[in-house]
Protein backbone atom coordinates (compact mmCIF):
# COMPACT_ATOMS: atom_id res chain seq x y z
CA UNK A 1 -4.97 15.28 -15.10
CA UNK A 2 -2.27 17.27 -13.33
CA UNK A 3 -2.55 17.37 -9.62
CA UNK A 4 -0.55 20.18 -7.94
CA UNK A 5 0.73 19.13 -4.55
CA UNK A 6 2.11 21.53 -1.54
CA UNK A 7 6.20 21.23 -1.24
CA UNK A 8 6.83 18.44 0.94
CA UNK A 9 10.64 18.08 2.66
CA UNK A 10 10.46 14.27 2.60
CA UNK A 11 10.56 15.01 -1.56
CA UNK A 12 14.02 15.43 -1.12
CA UNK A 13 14.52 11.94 -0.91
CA UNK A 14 12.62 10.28 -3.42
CA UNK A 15 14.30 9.51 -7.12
CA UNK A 16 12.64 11.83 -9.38
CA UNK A 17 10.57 10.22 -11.44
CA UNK A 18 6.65 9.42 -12.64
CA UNK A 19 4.68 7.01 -10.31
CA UNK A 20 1.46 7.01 -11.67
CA UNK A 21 -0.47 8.88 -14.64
CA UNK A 22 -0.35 12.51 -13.80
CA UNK A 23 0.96 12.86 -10.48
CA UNK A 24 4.91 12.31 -9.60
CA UNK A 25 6.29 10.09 -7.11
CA UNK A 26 7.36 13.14 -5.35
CA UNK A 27 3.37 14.06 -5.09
CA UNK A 28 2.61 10.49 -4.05
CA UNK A 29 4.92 10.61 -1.04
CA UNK A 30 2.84 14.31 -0.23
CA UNK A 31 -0.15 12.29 -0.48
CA UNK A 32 0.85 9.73 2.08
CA UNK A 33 2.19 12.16 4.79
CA UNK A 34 -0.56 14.23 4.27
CA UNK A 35 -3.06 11.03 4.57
CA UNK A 36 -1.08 9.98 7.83
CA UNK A 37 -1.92 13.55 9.76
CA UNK A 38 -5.07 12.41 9.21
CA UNK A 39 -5.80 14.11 6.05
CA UNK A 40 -8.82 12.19 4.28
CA UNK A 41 -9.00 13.91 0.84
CA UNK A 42 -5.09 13.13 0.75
CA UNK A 43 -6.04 9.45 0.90
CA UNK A 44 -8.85 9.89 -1.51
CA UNK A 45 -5.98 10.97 -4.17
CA UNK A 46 -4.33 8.15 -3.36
CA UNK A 47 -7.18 5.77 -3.53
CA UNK A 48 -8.10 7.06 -6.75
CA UNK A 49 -4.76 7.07 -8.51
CA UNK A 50 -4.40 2.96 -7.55
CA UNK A 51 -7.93 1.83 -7.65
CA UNK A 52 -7.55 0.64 -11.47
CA UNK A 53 -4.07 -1.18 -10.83
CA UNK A 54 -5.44 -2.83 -7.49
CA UNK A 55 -8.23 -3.87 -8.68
CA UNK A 56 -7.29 -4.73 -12.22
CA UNK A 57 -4.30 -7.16 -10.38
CA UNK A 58 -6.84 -8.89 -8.12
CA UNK A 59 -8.97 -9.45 -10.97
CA UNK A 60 -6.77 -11.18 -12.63
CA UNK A 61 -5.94 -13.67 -9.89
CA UNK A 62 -9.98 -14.05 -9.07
CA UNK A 63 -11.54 -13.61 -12.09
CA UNK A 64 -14.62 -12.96 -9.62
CA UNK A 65 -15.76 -9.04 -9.48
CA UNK A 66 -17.71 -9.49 -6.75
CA UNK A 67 -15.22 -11.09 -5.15
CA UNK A 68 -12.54 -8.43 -6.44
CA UNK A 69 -14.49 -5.34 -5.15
CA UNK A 70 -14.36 -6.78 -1.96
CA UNK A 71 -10.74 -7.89 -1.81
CA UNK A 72 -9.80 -4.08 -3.60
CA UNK A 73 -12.05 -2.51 -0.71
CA UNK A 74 -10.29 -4.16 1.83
CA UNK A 75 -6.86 -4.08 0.45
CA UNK A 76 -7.28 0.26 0.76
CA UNK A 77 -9.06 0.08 4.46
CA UNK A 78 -5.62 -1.93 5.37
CA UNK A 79 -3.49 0.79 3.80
CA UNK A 80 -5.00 3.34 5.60
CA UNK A 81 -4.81 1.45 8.72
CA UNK A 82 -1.26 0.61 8.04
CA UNK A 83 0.32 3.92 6.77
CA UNK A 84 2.41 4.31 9.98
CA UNK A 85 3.94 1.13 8.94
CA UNK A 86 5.18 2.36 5.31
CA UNK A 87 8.72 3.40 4.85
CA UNK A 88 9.96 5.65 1.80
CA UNK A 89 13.01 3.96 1.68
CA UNK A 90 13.40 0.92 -0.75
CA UNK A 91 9.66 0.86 -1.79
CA UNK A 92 6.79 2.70 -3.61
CA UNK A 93 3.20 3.15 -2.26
CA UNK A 94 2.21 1.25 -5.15
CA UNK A 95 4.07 -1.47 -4.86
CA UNK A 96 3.01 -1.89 -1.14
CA UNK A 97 -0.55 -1.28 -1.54
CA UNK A 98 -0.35 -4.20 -4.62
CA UNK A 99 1.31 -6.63 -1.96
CA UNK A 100 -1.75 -5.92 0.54
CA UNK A 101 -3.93 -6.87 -2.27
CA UNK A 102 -1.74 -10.03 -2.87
CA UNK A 103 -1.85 -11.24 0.47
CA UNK A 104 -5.45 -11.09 1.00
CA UNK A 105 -5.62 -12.49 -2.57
CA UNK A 106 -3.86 -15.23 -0.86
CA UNK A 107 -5.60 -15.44 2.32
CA UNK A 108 -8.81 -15.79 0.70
CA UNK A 109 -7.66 -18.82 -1.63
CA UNK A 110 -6.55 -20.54 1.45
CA UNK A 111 -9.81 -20.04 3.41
CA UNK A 112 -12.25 -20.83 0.52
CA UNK A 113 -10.00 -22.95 -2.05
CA UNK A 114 -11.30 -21.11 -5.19
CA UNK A 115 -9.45 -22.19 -8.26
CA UNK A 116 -8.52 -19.22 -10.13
CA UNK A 117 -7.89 -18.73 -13.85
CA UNK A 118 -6.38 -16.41 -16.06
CA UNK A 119 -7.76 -13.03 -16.82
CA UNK A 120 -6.75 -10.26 -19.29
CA UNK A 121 -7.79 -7.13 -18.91
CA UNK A 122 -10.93 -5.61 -20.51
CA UNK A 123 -9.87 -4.83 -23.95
CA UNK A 124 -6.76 -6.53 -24.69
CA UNK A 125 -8.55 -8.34 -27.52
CA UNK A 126 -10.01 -5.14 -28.84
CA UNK A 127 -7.98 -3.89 -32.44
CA UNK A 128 -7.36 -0.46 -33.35
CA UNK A 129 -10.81 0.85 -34.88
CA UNK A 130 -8.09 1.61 -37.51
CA UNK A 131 -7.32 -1.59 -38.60
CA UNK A 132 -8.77 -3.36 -41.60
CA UNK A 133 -11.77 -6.03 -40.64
CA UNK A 134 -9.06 -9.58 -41.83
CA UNK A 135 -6.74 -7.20 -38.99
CA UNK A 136 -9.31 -7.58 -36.69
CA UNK A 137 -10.29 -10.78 -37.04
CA UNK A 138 -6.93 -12.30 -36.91
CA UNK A 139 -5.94 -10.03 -33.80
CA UNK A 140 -8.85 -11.36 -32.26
CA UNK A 141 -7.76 -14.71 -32.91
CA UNK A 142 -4.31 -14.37 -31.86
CA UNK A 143 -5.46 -12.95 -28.35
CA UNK A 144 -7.82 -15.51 -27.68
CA UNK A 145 -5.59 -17.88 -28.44
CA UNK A 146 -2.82 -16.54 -26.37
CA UNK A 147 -5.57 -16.00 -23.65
CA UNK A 148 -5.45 -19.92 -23.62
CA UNK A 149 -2.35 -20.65 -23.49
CA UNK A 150 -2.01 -18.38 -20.50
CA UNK A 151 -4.19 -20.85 -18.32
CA UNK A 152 -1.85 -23.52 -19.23
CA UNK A 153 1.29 -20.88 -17.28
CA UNK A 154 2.00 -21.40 -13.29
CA UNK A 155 0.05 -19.32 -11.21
CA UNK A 156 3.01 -17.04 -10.65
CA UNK A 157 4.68 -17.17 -14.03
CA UNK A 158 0.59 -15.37 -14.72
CA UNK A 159 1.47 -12.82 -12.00
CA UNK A 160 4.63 -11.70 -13.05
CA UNK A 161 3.36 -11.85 -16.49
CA UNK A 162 0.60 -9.11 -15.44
CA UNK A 163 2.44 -7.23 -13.22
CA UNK A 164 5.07 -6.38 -15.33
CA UNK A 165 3.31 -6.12 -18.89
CA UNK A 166 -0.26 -4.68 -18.07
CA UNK A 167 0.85 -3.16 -14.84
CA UNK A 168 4.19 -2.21 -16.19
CA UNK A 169 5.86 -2.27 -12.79
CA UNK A 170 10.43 -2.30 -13.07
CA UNK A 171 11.25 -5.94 -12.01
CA UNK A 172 12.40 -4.44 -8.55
CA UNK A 173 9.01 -3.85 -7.65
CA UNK A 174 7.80 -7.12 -8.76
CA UNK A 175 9.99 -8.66 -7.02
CA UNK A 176 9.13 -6.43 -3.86
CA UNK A 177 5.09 -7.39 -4.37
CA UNK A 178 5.83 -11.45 -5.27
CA UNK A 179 8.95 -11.87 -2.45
CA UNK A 180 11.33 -13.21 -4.66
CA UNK A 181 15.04 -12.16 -5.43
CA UNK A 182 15.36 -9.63 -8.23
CA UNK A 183 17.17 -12.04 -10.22
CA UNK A 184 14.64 -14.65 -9.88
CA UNK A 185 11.49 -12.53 -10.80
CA UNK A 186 13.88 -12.18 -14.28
CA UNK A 187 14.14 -15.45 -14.34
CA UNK A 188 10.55 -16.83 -13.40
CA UNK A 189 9.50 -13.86 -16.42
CA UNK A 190 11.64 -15.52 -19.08
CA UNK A 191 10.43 -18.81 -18.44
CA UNK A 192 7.00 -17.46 -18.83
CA UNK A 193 7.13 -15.28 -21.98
CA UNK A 194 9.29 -19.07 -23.86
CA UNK A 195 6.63 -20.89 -22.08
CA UNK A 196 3.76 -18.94 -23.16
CA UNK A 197 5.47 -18.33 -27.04
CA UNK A 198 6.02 -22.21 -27.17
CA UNK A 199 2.53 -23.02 -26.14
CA UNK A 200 1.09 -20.51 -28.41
CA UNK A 201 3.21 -21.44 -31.33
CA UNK A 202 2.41 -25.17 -30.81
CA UNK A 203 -1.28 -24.01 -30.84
CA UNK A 204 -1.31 -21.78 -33.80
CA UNK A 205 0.13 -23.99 -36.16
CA UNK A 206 3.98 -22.22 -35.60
CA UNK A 207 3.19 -18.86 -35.70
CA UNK A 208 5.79 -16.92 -34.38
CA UNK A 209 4.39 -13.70 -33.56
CA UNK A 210 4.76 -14.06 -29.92
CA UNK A 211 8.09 -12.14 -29.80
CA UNK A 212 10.66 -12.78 -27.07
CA UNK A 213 10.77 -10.06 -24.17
């Protein structure tokens, strides 16, 4: 879906380039300025555009939907609250609508001490209807098993894991959302993917399909 935005001078300024499906980074930055005047359907793009990524990132960490509706409601009721407070400069709306959810992702671990576990996203162990049923099977296989070994990762080495394979967010934002040092979010990602590939290969008997990123 293509969303045509008005012309918007603060455009000038942001990079040219695609921030979510459909709708440029350029349109984004419309959306917020047009959300902080008080526009409501502005922020109703907006909310609609993240919802999936918000809520599919504090899913992960929760594994809880009930708990994750009410962490993704939340997390949007702060960024409308807090839209004074968000700078174009050095960030994306994405990225700082992902480190609300983080933080109350946070918050809530500390007050309740839930013990969270891995999740992959709906589908991730679903083959191409394409695919021949031994395919199938044997994808199948290989994602539950790497689903496994993924419970055995750090709780961030999970998060950066998501966040920059099924969320597909540049390290800079990553690093943005998590606090860390550019470098380090490369870092804490490599250790991760050997991690994971060793843990996995150790499980599957050596298979060595798990491919280095």
């Amino acid at each position: 879906m293509t969303i045509a935005i008005e012309a918007c001078p603060r455009a000038a300024f942001v990079p040219a380039q695609r921030a979510t499906d459909g709708m440029s980074t350029e349109d984004v930055w419309c959306l917020v300025d047009r959300a902080r005047q008080g526009d409501q359907f502005a922020f109703s793009m907006l909310y609609e555009q993240h919802f999936d990524s918000v809520f599919g990132y504090v899913l992960v960490r929760t594994k809880d939907r009930s708990l994750t509706e009410e962490i993704t409601s939340e997390t949007f009721l702060k960024a409308f609250r807090r839209l004074d407070s968000l700078s174009y400069h050095g960030t994306s709306f994405r990225a700082w609508v992902m480190t609300i959810a983080r933080n109350l992702v946070i918050d809530d671990a500390k007050s309740a001490r839930r013990r969270y576990e891995v999740f992959l996203p709906e589908g991730f162990d679903a083959p191409s209807d394409t695919a021949d049923p031994a395919a199938q099977l044997c994808a199948r296989a290989e994602a539950a098993a790497i689903r496994d070994c993924m419970q055995w990762l750090t709780p961030d080495q999970r998060e950066c894991l998501h966040l920059r394979f099924f969320e597909h967010l540049p390290v800079e934002e990553v690093a943005r959302i998590m606090r860390r040092r550019d470098v380090a979010v490369r870092v804490l990602q490599m250790r991760a993917v050997r991690r994971l590939r060793d843990l996995y290969c150790a499980d599957s008997g050596g298979s060595k399909r798990l491919a280095r990123q």
